[in-house]
Protein backbone atom coordinates (compact mmCIF):
# COMPACT_ATOMS: atom_id res chain seq x y z
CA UNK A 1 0.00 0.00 0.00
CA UNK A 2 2.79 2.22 -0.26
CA UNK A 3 3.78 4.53 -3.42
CA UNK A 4 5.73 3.06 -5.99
CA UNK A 5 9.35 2.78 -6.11
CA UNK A 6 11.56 5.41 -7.87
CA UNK A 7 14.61 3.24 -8.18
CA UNK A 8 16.06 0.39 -6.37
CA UNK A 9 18.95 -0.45 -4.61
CA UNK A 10 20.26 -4.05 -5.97
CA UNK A 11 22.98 -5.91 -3.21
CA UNK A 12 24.46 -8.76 -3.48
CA UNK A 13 27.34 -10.85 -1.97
CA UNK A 14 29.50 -14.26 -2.51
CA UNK A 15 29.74 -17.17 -0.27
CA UNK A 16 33.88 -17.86 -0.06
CA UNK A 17 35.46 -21.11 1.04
CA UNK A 18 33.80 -24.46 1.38
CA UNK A 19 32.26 -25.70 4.46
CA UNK A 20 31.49 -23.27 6.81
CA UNK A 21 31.81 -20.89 4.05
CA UNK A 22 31.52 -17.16 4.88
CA UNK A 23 29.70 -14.67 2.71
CA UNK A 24 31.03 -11.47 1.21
CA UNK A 25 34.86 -10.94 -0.06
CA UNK A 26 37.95 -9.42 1.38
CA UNK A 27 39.38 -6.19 -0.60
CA UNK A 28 42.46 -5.38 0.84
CA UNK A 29 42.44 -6.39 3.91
CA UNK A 30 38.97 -5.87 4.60
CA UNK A 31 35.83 -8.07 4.48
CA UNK A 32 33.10 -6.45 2.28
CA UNK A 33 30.05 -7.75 3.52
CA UNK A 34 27.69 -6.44 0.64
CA UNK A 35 28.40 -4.97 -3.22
CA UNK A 36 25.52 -2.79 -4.48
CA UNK A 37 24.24 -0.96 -7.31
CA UNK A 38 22.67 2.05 -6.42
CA UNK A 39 19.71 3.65 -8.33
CA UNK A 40 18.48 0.81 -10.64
CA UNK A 41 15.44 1.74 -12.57
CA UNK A 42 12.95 -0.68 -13.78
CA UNK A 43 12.60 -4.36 -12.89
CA UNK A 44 16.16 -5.93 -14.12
CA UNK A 45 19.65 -5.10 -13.62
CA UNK A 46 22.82 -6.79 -14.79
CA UNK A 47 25.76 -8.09 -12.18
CA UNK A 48 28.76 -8.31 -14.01
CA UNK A 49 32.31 -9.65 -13.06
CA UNK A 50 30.52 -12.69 -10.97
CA UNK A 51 32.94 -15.68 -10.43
CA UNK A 52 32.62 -19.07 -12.43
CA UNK A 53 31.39 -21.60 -9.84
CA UNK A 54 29.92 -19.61 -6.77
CA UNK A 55 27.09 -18.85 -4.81
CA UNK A 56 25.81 -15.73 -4.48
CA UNK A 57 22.97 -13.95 -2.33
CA UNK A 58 20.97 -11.00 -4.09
CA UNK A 59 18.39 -8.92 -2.12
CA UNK A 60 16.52 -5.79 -3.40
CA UNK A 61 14.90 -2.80 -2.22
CA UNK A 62 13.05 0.42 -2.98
CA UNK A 63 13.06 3.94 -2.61
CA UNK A 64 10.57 6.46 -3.02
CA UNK A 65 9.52 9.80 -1.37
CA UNK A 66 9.33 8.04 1.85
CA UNK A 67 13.08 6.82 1.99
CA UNK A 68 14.13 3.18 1.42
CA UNK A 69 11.94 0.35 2.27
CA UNK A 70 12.46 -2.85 3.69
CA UNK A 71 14.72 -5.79 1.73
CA UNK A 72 13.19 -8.64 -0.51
CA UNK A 73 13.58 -11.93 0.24
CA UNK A 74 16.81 -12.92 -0.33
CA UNK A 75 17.85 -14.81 -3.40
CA UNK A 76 20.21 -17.40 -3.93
CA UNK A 77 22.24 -17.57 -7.59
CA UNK A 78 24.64 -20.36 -8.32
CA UNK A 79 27.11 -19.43 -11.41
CA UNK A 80 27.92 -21.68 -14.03
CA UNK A 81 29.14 -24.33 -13.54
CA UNK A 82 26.70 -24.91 -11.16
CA UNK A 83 25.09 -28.46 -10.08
C-alpha cells in the first residue's frame, strides 16, 4: 500500500570457502560484507564480473519519497558451472 518505487537499490554478496563458508569478499584487507548498485530503474539489472562456480545472495529494495523500504527476500544464484 505504499507509493511506488523510484529506483532500487540491488545488493548482493558471494559465499567464499567451502564448508562453513563465509559470505562477502575481502578487498584489501577488509571483508566487504555487501556490493551494491545504487539507483536501478525498472525491474532488471545486470551483475557483471561474478565468479565461475559460486554462490551468491541477491536482495533488493526500494526507494521512493518516503526513503528506502524494507529488503526482498533474499535470493540465492549459483554461477555456471553450477550443479
Amino acid at each position: 500500500d505504499s507509493a511506488p518505487a523510484w529506483h532500487y537499490s540491488v545488493e548482493y554478496q558471494r559465499k567464499v570457502g567451502g564448508a562453513g563458508a563465509l559470505w562477502g569478499r575481502v578487498f584489501n584487507g577488509t571483508h566487504c560484507s555487501w556490493q551494491r548498485l545504487d539507483d536501478v530503474g525498472g525491474t532488471s539489472a545486470v551483475i557483471d564480473k561474478l565468479e565461475m562456480d559460486s554462490v551468491y545472495v541477491l536482495r533488493v529494495r526500494g526507494c521512493n519519497k518516503a526513503g528506502f523500504g524494507e529488503y526482498s527476500e533474499e535470493v540465492y544464484l549459483h554461477t555456471p558451472p553450477a550443479p
